[in-house]
Protein backbone atom coordinates (compact mmCIF):
# COMPACT_ATOMS: atom_id res chain seq x y z
CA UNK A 1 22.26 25.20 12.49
CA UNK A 2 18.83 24.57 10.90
CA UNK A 3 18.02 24.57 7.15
CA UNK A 4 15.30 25.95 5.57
CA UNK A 5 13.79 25.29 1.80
CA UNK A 6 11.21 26.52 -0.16
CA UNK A 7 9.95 23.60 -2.75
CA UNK A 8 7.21 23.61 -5.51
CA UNK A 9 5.64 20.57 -6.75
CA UNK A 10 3.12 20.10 -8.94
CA UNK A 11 -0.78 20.28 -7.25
CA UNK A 12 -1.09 16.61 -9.74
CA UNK A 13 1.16 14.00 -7.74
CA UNK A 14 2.13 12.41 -11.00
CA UNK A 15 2.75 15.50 -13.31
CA UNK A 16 6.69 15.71 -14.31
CA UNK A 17 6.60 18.99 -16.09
CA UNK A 18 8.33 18.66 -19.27
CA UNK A 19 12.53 19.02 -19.28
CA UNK A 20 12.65 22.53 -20.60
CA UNK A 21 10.37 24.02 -18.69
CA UNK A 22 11.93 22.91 -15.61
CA UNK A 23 15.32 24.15 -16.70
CA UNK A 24 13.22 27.53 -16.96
CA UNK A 25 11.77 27.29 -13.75
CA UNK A 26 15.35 26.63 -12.27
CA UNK A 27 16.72 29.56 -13.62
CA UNK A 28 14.25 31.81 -12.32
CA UNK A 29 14.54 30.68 -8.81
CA UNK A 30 17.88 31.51 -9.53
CA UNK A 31 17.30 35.04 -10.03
CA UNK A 32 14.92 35.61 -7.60
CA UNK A 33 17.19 33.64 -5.06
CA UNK A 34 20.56 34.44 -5.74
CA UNK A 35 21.50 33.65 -1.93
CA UNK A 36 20.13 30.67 -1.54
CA UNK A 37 22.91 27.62 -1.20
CA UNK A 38 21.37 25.28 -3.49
CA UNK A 39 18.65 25.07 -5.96
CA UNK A 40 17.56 22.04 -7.82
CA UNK A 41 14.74 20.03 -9.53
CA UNK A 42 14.18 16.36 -8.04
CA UNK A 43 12.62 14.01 -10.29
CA UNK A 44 11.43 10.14 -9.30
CA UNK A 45 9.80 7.56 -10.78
CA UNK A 46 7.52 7.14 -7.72
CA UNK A 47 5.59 9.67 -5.81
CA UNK A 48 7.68 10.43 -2.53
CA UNK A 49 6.62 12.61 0.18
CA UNK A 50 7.30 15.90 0.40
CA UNK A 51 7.29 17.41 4.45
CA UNK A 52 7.27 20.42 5.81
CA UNK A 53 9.57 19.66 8.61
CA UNK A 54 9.31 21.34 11.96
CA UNK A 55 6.76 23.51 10.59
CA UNK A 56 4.33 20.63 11.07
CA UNK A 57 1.43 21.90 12.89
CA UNK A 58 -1.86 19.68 11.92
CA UNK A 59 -3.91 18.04 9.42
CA UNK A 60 -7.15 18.96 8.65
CA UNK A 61 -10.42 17.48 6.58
CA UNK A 62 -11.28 19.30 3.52
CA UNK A 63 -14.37 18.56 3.80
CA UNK A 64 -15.57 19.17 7.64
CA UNK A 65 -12.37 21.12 8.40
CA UNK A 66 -12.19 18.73 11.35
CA UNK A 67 -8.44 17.84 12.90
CA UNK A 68 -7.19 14.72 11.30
CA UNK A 69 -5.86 12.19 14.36
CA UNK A 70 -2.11 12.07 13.72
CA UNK A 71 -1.95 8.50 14.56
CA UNK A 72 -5.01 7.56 11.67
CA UNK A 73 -2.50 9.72 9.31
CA UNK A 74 0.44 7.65 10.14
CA UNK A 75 -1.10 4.32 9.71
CA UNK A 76 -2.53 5.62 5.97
CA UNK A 77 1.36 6.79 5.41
CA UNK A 78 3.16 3.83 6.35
CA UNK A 79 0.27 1.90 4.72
CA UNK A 80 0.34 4.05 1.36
CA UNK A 81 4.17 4.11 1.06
CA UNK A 82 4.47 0.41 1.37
CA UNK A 83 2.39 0.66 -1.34
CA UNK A 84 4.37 2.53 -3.26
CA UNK A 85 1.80 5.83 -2.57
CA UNK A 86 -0.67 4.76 -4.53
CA UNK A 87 -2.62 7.83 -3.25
CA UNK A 88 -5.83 5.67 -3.36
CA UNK A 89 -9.15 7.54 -1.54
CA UNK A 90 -9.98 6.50 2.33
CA UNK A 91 -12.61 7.42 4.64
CA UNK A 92 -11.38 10.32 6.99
CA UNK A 93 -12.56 9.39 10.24
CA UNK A 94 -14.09 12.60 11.20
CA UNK A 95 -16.82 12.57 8.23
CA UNK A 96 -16.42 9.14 6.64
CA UNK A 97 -15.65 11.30 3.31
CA UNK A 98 -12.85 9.90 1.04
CA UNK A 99 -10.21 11.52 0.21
CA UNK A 100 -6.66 10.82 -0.90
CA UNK A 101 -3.44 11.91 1.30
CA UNK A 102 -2.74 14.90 -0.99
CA UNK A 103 -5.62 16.11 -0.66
CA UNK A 104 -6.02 16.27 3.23
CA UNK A 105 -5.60 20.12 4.01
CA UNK A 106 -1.84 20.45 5.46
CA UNK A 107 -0.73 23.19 7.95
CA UNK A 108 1.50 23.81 6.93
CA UNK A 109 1.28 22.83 3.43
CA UNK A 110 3.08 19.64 2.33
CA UNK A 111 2.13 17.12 -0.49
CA UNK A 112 3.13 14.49 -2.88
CA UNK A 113 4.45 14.27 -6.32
CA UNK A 114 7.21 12.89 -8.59
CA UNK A 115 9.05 16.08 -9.46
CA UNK A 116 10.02 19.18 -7.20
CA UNK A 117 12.01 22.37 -7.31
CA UNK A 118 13.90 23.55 -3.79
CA UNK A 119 15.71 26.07 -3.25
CA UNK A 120 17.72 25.56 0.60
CA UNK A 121 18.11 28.78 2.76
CA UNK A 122 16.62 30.73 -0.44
CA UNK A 123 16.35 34.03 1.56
CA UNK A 124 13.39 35.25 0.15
CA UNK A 125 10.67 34.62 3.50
CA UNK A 126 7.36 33.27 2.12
CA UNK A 127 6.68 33.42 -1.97
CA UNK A 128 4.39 35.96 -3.30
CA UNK A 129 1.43 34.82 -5.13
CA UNK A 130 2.65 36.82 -7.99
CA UNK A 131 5.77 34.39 -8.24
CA UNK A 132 3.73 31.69 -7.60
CA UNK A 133 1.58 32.22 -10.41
CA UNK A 134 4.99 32.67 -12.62
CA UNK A 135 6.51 29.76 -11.87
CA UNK A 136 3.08 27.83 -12.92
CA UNK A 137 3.25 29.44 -15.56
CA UNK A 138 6.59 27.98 -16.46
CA UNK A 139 5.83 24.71 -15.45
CA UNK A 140 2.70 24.30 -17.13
CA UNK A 141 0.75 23.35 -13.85
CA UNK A 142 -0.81 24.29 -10.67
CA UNK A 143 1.53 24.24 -8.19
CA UNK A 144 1.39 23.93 -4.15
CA UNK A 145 4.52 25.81 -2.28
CA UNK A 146 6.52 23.82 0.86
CA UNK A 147 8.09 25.63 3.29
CA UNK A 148 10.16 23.37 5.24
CA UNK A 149 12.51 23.49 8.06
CA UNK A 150 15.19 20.94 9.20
């Protein structure tokens, strides 16, 4: 059987949103997920990588829109998490513009950060923009929604 989660993380890789407003934010996916078999908040000290699963389709530029060679991506990944993800800028090799591996446009979406809220087999399809917009709200950030399936 396959798993699916729906995780928010802050749009700044380094943002931990502040404990009470993550209790907050917990308790409303609670309500609006009452189904779901687990929700909780991850917190690290060091950006991690968080994947969309097998909803991986491609990576894009955000600049020229052009597809992003899988193999250039994986080489920056294993490169930036030896690292540590330092996130530092690189030349994409479509346009030679820099950008860092959060920022490369992700379809479907997936990102990096220190903090995260999931919610596993939430039953709820995709969130609205509406929620979306509440649960930054709560969190005091922007926020950037995973959808990921095991």
């Amino acid at each position: 059987m396959s798993d699916n989660y729906v995780i928010l993380i802050p749009e700044d890789p380094h943002h931990v949103p502040a404990r009470e407003r993550q209790q907050k934010a917990l308790e409303r996916f609670r309500e609006i997920a009452p189904r779901s078999r687990e929700i909780k908040a991850t917190m690290t000290e060091a950006v991690r990588f968080f994947d969309c699963g097998g909803n991986f389709e491609r990576i894009l530029c955000p600049n020229c829109g052009a597809d992003i060679p899988v193999p250039w991506w994986r080489a920056r990944m294993d490169s930036d998490y030896k690292a540590g993800f330092p996130l530092e800028k690189a030349a994409t090799p479509c346009c030679g513009v820099q950008h860092t591996l959060h920022e490369l446009t992700y379809e479907w979406p997936q990102g990096f950060g220190r903090f995260g809220i999931e919610a596993m087999n939430p039953n709820i399809g995709r969130l609205d923009d509406k929620l979306k917009v509440e649960f930054e709200q709560i969190l005091g950030c922007s926020c950037r929604v995973i959808y990921q399936h095991i």
